[in-house]
Protein backbone atom coordinates (compact mmCIF):
# COMPACT_ATOMS: atom_id res chain seq x y z
CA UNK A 1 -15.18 12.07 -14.13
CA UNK A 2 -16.47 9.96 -17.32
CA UNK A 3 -13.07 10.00 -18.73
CA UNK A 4 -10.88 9.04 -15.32
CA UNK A 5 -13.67 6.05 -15.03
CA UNK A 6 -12.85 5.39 -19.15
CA UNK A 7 -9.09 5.59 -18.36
CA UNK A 8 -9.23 2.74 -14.99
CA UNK A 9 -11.81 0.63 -17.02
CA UNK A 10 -9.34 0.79 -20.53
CA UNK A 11 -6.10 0.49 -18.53
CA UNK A 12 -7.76 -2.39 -16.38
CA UNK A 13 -8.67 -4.81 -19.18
CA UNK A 14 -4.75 -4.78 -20.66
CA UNK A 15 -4.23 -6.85 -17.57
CA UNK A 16 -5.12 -10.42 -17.81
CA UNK A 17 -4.72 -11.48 -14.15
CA UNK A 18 -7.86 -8.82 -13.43
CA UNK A 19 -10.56 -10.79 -13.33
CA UNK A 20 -13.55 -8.41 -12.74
CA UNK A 21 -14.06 -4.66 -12.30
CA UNK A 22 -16.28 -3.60 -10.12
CA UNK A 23 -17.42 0.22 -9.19
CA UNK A 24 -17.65 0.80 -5.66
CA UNK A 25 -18.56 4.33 -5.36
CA UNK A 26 -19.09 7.55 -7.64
CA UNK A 27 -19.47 11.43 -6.83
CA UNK A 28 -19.25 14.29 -8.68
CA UNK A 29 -15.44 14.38 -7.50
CA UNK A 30 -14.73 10.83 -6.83
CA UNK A 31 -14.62 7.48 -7.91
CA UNK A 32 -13.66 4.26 -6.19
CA UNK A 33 -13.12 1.08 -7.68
CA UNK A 34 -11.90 -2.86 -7.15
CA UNK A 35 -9.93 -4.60 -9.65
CA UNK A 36 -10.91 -8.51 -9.04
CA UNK A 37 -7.77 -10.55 -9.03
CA UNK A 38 -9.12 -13.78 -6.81
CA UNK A 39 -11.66 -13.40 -4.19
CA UNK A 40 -9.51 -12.12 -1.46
CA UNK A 41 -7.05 -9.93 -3.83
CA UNK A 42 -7.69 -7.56 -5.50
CA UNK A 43 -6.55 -3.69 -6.48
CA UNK A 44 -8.43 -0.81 -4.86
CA UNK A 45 -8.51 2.38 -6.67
CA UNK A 46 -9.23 5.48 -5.41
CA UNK A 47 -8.94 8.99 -7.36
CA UNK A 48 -10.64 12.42 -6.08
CA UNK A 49 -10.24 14.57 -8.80
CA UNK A 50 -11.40 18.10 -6.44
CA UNK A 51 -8.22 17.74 -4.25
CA UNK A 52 -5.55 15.54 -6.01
CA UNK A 53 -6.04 12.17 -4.09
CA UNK A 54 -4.95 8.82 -5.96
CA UNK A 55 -5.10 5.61 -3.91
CA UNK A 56 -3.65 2.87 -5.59
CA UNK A 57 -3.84 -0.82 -2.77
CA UNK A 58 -3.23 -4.13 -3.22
CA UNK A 59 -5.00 -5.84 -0.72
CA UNK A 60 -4.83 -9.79 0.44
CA UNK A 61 -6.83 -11.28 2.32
CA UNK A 62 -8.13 -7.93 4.17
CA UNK A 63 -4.58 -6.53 4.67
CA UNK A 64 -2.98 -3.71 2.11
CA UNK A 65 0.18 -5.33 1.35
CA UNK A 66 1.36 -2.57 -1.34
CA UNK A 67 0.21 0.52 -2.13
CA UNK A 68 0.78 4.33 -3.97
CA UNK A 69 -0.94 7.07 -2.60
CA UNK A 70 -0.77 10.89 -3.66
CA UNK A 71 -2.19 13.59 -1.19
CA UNK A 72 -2.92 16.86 -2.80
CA UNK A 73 -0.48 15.44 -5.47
CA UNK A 74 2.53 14.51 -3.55
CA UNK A 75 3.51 10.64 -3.80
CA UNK A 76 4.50 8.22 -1.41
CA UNK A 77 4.55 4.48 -1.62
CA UNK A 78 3.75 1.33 0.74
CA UNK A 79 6.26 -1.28 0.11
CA UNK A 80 6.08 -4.84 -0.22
CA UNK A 81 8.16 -5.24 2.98
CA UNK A 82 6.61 -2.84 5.01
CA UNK A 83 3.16 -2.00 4.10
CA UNK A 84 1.68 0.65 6.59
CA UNK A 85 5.04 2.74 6.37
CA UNK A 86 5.69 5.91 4.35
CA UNK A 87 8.14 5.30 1.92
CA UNK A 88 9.34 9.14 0.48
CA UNK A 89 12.36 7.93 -0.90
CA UNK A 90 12.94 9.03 -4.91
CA UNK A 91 11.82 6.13 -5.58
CA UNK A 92 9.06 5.77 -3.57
CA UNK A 93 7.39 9.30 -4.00
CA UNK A 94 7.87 8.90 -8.05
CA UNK A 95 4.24 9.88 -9.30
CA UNK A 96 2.38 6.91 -11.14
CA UNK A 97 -0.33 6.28 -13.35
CA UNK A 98 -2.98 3.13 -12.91
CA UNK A 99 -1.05 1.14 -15.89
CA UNK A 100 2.81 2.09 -14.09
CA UNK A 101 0.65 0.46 -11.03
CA UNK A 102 -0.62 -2.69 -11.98
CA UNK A 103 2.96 -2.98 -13.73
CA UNK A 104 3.95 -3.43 -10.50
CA UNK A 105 1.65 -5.42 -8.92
CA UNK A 106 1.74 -8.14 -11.86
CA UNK A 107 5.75 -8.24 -10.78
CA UNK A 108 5.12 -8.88 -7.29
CA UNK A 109 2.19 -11.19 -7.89
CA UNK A 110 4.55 -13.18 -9.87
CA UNK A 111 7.55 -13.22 -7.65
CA UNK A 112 5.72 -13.55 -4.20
CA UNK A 113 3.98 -16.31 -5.98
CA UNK A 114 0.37 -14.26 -5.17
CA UNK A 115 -1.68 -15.83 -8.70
């Protein structure tokens, strides 16, 4: 688990618009963090190491308005346009890592005017 953790906390500080890191939770297995953009955004990330479970959410204001999720390592993706759909499109079920992620997010931050 202590190098996952060193991996998020590395990865998270190439990213200028992240703000703060905070740890949310930590098992043996698991480990949950939020990536501080502004009060109200931020990045959730979740990774259970036991059964192949990454959570990657951007969430606004309380609402996940994209997201990458892999369940017993197959991918999916919540788009921009609709967020609480299953996108498993090539695509959208392409595996990522956190810095692929926040790639991502700092694109759609930008154009959606979000910082």
């Amino acid at each position: 688990m202590k190098k996952v953790i060193s991996e998020i906390e590395k990865t998270s500080l190439k990213f200028p618009f992240i703000k703060k890191l905070v740890r949310i939770d930590e098992t043996k297995h698991t480990v949950k963090y939020r990536l501080v953009i502004e009060e109200d955004l931020f990045v959730q990330v979740y990774i259970n190491i036991e059964n192949d479970t990454v959570g990657f959410v951007l969430i606004n204001k309380g609402q996940r308005i994209y997201g990458r999720d892999a369940v017993e390592g197959k991918w999916h993706r919540h788009t921009f346009e609709n967020p609480f759909g299953h996108d498993f499109s090539a695509a959208g079920s392409k595996k990522v890592n956190l810095q692929e992620f926040l790639i991502e997010v700092q694109e759609m931050l930008d154009s959606e005017n979000l910082l």
